[in-house]
C-alpha atoms as a PDB file:
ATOM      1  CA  UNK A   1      -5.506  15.402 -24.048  1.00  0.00           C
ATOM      2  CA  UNK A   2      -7.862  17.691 -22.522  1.00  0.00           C
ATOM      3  CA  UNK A   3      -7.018  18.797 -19.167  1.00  0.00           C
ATOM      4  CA  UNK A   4      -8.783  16.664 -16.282  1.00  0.00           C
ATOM      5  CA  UNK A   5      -8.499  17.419 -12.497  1.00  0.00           C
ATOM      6  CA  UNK A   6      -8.154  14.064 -11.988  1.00  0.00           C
ATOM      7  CA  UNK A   7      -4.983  13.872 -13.303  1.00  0.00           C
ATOM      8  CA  UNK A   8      -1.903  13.253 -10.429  1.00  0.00           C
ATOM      9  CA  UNK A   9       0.941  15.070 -11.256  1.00  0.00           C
ATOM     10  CA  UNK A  10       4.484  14.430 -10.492  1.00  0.00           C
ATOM     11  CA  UNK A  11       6.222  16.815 -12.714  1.00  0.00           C
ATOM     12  CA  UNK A  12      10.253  16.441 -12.306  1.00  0.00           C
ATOM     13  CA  UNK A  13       9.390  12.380 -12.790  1.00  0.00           C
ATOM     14  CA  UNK A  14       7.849  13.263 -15.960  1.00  0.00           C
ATOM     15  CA  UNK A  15      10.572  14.472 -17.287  1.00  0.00           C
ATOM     16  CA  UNK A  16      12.836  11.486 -16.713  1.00  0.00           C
ATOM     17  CA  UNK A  17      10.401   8.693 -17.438  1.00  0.00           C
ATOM     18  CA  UNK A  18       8.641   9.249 -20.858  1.00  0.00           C
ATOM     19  CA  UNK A  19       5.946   6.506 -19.305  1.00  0.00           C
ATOM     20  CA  UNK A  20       5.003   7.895 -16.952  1.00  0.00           C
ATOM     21  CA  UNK A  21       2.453  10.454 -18.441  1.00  0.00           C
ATOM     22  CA  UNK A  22       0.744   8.003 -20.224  1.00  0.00           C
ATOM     23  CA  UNK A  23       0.158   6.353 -16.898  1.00  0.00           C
ATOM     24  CA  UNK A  24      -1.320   9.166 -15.188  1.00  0.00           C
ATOM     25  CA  UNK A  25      -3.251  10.315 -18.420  1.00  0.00           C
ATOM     26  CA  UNK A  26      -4.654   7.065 -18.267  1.00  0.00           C
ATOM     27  CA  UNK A  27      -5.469   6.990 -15.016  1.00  0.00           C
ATOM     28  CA  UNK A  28      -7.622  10.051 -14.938  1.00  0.00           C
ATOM     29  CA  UNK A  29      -9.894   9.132 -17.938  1.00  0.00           C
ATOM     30  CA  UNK A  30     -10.360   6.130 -16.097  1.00  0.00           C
ATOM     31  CA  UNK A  31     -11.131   8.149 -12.375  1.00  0.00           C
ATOM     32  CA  UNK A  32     -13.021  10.867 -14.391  1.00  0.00           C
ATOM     33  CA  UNK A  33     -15.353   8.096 -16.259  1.00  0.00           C
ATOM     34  CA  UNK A  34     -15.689   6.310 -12.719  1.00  0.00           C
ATOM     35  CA  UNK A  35     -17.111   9.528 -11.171  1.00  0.00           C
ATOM     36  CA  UNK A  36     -19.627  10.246 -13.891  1.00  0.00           C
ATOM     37  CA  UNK A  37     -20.659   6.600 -13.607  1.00  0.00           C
ATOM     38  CA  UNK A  38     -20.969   6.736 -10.023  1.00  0.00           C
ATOM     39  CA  UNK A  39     -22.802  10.029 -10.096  1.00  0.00           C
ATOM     40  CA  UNK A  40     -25.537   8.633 -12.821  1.00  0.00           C
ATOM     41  CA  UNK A  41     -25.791   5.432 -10.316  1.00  0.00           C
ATOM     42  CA  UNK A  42     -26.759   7.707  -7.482  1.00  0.00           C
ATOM     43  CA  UNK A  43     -29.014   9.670  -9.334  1.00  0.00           C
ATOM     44  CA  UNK A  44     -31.555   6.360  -9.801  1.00  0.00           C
ATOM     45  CA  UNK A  45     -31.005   6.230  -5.832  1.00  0.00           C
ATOM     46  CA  UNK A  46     -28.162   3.649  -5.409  1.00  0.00           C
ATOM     47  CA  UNK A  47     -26.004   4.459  -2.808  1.00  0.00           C
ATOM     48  CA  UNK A  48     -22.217   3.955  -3.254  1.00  0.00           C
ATOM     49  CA  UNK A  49     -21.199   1.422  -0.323  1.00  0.00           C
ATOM     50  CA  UNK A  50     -17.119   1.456  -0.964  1.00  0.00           C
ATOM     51  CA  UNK A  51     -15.493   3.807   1.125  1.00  0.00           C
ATOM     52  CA  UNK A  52     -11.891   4.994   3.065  1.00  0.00           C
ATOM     53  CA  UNK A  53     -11.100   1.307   5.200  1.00  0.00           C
ATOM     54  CA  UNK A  54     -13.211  -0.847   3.312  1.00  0.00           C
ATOM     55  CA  UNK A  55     -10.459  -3.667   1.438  1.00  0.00           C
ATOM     56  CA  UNK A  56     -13.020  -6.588   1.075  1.00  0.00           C
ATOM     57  CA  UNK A  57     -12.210  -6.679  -2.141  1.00  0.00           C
ATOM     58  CA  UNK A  58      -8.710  -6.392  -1.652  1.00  0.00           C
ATOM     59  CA  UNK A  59      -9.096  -9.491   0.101  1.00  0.00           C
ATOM     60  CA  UNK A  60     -11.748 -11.301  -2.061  1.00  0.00           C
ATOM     61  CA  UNK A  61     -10.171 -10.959  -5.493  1.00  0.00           C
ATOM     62  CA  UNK A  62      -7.695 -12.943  -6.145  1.00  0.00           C
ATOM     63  CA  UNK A  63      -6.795 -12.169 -10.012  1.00  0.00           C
ATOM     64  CA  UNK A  64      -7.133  -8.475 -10.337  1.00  0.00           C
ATOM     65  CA  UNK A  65      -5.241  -7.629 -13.675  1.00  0.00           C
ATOM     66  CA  UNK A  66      -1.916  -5.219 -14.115  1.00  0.00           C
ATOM     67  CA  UNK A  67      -0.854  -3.951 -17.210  1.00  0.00           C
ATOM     68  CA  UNK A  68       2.825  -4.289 -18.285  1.00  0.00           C
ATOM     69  CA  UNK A  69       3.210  -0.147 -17.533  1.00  0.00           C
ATOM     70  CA  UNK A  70       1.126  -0.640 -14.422  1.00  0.00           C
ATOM     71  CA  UNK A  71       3.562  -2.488 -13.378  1.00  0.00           C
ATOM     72  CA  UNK A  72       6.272  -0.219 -13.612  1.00  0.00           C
ATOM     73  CA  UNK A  73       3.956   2.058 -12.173  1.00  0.00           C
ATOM     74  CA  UNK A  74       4.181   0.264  -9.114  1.00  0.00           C
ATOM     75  CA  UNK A  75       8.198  -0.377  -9.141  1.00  0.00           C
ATOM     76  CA  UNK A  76       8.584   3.619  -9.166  1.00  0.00           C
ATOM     77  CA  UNK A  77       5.906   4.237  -7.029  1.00  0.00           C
ATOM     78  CA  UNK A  78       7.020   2.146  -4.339  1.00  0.00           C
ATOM     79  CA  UNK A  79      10.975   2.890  -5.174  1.00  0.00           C
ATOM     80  CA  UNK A  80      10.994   6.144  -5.190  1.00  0.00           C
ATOM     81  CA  UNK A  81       8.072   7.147  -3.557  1.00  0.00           C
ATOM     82  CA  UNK A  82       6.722   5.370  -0.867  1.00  0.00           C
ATOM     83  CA  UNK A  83       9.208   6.101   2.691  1.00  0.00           C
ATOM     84  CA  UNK A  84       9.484   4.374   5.661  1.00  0.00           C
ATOM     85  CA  UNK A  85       7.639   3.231   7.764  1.00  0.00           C
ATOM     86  CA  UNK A  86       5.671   1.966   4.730  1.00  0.00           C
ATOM     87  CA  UNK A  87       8.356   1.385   2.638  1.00  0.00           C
ATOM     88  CA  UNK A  88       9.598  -1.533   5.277  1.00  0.00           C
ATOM     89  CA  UNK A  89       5.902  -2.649   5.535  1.00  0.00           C
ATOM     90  CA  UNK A  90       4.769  -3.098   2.046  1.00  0.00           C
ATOM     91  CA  UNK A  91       8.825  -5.105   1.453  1.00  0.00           C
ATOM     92  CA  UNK A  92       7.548  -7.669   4.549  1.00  0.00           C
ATOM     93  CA  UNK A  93       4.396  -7.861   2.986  1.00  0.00           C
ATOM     94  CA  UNK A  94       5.700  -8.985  -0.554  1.00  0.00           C
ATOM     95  CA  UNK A  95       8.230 -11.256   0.985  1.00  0.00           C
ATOM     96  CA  UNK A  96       5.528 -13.370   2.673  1.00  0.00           C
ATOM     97  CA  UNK A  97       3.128 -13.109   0.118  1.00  0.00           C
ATOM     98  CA  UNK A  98       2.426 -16.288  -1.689  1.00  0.00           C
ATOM     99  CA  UNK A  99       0.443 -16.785  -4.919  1.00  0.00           C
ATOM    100  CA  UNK A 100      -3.399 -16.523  -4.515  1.00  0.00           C
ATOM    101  CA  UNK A 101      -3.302 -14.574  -1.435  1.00  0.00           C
ATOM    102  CA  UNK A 102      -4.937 -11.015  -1.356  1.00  0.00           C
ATOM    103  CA  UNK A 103      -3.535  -8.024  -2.577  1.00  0.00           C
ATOM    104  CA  UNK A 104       0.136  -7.857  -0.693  1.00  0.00           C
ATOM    105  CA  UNK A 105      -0.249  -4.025  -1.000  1.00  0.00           C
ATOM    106  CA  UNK A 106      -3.080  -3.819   1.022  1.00  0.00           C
ATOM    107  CA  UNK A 107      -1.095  -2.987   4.524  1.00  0.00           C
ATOM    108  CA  UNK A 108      -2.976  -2.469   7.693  1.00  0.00           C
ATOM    109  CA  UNK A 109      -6.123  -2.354   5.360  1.00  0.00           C
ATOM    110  CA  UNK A 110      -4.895   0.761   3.353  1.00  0.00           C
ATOM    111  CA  UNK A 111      -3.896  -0.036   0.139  1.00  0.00           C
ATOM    112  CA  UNK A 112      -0.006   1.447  -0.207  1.00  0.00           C
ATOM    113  CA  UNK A 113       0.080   2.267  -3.430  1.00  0.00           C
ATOM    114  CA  UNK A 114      -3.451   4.252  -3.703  1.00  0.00           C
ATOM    115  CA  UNK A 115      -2.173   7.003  -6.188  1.00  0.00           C
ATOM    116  CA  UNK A 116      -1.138   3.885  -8.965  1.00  0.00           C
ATOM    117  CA  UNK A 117      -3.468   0.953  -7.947  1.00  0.00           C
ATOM    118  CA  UNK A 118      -4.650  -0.846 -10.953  1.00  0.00           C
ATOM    119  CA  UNK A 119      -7.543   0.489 -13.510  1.00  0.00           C
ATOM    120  CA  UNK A 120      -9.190  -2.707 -12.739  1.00  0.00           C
ATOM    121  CA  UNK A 121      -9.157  -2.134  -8.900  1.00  0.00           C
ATOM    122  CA  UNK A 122     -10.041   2.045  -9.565  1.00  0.00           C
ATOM    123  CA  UNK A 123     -13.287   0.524 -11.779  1.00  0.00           C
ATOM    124  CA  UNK A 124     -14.474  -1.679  -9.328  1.00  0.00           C
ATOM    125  CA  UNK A 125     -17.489   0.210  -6.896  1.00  0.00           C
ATOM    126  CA  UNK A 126     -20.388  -1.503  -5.346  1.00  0.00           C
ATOM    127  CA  UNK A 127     -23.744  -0.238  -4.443  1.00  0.00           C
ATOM    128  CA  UNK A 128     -26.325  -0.891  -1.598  1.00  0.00           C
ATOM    129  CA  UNK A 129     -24.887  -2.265   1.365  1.00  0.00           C
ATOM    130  CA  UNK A 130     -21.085  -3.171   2.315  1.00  0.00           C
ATOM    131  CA  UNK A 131     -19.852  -6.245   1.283  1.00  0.00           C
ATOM    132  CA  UNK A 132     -19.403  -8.507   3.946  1.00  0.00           C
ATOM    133  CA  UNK A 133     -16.484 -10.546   4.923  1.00  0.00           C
ATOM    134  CA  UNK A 134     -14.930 -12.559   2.305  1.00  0.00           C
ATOM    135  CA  UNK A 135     -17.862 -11.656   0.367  1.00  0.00           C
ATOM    136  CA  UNK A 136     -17.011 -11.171  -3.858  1.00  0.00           C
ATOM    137  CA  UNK A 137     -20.233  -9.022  -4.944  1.00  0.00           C
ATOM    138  CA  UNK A 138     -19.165  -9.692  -8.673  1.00  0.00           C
ATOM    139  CA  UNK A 139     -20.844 -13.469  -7.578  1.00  0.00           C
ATOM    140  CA  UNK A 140     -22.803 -12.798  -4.939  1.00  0.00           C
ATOM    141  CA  UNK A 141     -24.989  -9.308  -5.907  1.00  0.00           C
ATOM    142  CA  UNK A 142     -23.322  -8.616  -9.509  1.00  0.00           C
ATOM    143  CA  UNK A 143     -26.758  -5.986 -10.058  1.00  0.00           C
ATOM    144  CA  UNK A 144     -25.087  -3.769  -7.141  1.00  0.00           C
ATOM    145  CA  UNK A 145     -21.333  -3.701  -8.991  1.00  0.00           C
ATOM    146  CA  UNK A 146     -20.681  -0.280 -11.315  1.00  0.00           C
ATOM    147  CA  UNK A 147     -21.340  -1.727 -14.867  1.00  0.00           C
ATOM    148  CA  UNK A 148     -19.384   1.493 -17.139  1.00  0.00           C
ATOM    149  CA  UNK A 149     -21.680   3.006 -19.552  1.00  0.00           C
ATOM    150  CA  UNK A 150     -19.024   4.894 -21.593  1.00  0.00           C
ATOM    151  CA  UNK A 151     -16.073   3.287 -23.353  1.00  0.00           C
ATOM    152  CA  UNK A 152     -13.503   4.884 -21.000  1.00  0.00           C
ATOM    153  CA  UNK A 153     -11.578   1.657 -20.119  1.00  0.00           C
ATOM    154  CA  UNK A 154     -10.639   1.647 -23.897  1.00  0.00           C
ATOM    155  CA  UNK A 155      -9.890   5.386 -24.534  1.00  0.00           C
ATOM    156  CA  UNK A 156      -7.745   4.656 -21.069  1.00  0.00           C
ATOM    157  CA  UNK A 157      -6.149   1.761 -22.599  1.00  0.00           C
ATOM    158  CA  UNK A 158      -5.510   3.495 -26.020  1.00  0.00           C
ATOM    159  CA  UNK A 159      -3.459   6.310 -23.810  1.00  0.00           C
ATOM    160  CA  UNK A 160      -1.076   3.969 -23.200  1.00  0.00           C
ATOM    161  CA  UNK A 161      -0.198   2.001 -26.245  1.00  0.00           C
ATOM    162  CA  UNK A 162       2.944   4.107 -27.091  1.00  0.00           C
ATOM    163  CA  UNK A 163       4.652   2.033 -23.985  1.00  0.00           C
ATOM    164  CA  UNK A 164       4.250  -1.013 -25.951  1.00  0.00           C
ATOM    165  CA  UNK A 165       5.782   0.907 -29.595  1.00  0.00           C
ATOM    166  CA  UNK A 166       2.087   1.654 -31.427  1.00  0.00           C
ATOM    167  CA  UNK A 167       2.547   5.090 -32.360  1.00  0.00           C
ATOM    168  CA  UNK A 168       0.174   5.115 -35.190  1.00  0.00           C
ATOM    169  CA  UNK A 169      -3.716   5.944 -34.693  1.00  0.00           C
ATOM    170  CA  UNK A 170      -5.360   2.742 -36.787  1.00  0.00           C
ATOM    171  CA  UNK A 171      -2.744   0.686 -35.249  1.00  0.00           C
ATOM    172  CA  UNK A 172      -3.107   1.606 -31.717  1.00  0.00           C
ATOM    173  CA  UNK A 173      -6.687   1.078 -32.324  1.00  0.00           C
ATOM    174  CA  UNK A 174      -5.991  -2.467 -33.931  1.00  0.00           C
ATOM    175  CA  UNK A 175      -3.682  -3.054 -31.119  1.00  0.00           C
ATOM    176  CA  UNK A 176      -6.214  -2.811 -28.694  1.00  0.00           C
ATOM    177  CA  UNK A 177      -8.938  -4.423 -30.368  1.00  0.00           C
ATOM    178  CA  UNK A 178      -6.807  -7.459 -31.221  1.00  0.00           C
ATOM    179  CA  UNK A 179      -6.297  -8.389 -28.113  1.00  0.00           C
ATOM    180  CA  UNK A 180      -2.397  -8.125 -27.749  1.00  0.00           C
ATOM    181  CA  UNK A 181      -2.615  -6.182 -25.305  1.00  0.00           C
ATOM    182  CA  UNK A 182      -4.525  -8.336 -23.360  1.00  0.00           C
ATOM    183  CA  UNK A 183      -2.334 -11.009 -24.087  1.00  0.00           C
ATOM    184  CA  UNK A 184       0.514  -9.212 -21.612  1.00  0.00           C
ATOM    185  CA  UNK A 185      -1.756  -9.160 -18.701  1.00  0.00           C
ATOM    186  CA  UNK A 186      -0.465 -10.705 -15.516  1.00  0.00           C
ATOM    187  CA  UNK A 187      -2.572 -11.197 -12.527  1.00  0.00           C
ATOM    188  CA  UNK A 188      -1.144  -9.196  -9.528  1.00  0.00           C
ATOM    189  CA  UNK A 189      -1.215 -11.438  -6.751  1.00  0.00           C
ATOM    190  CA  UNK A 190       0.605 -14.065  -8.804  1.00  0.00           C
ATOM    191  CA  UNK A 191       2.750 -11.396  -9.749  1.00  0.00           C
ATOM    192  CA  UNK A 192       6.837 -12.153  -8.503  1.00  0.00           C
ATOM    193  CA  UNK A 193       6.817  -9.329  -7.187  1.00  0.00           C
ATOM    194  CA  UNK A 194      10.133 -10.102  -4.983  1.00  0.00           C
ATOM    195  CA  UNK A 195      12.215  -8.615  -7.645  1.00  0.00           C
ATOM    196  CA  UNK A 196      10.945  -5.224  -6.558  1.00  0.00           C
ATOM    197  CA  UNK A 197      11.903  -6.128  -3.340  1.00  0.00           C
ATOM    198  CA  UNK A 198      15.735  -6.271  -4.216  1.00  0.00           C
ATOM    199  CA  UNK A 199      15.636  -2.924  -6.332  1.00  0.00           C
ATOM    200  CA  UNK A 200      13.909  -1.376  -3.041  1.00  0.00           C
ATOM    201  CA  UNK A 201      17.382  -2.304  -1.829  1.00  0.00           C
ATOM    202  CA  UNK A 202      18.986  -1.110  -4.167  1.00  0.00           C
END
């Protein structure tokens, strides 16, 4: 892989979980194929309306998709990452959180685990004006959502199909396109996510 100043970089973790670069690898095709997107949009004069504070979404969506080794993602992030006081925070917040609610990372309208948050949630970027409150612009304004023009969810995807044992290039490929993959998708806010709250005792 070519390198990308996107990619994060936490090198002694690398070395003890053979994941984890696929992760990150796959997280900067996906951030680097955002940009470009974004850039093009603002070129025709759409102005990007997401910014630092603004959750709406966070709020609004209510079946944002994780990937099996996004989900790890998030156990290491948050176990050996994240410290107090945020730590205790985000272990409240999953505690309480019941199925269909909001993201229960979002804390005090930051999302906690920024660095590993899903590819869907990294892909999503609306134009024109903010969204209002509890306002889902995929329904409401879908021509002011980012609509990729390059492939780069799949060449993201495709990074991290040794995780699930395809080693091979025509069966990684086939692995994607079949839809297995898919097929292991949970949604995050359904997600029982109180397990990670025991290992973060652990």
């Amino acid at each position: 892989m070519k390198k990308n100043k996107f990619r994060l970089s936490f090198p002694e973790d690398e070395k003890l979980h053979n994941w984890l670069p696929m992760l990150l690898n796959s997280y900067a095709i996906m951030d680097e194929g955002v940009k470009t997107d974004i850039e093009n949009v603002e070129k025709l004069g759409k102005k990007l309306a997401c910014k630092r504070g603004c959750s709406s979404c966070c709020y609004t969506h209510r079946d944002i998709p994780v990937y099996p080794i996004e989900i790890v993602g998030i156990y290491w992030y948050v176990i050996e990452k994240v410290k107090d006081p945020m730590r205790l925070k985000i272990k409240r917040s999953l505690i309480s959180h019941k199925r269909g609610e909001g993201c229960p990372f979002l804390i005090d309208s930051v999302c906690s685990i920024y660095p590993v948050r899903p590819l869907a949630c990294r892909q999503f970027n609306v134009f024109g004006k903010p969204c209002t409150d509890g306002e889902d612009p995929y329904y409401t304004r879908p021509e002011d959502v980012l609509k990729p023009r390059e492939p780069y969810l799949g060449r993201a995807l495709y990074e991290t199909t040794p995780f699930y044992d395809v080693y091979n290039k025509d069966e990684r490929v086939e692995f994607l396109n079949s839809g297995k993959l898919n097929s292991l998708v949970k949604i995050l806010q359904n997600y029982p996510w109180i397990e990670l709250t025991r290992r973060m005792d652990s």
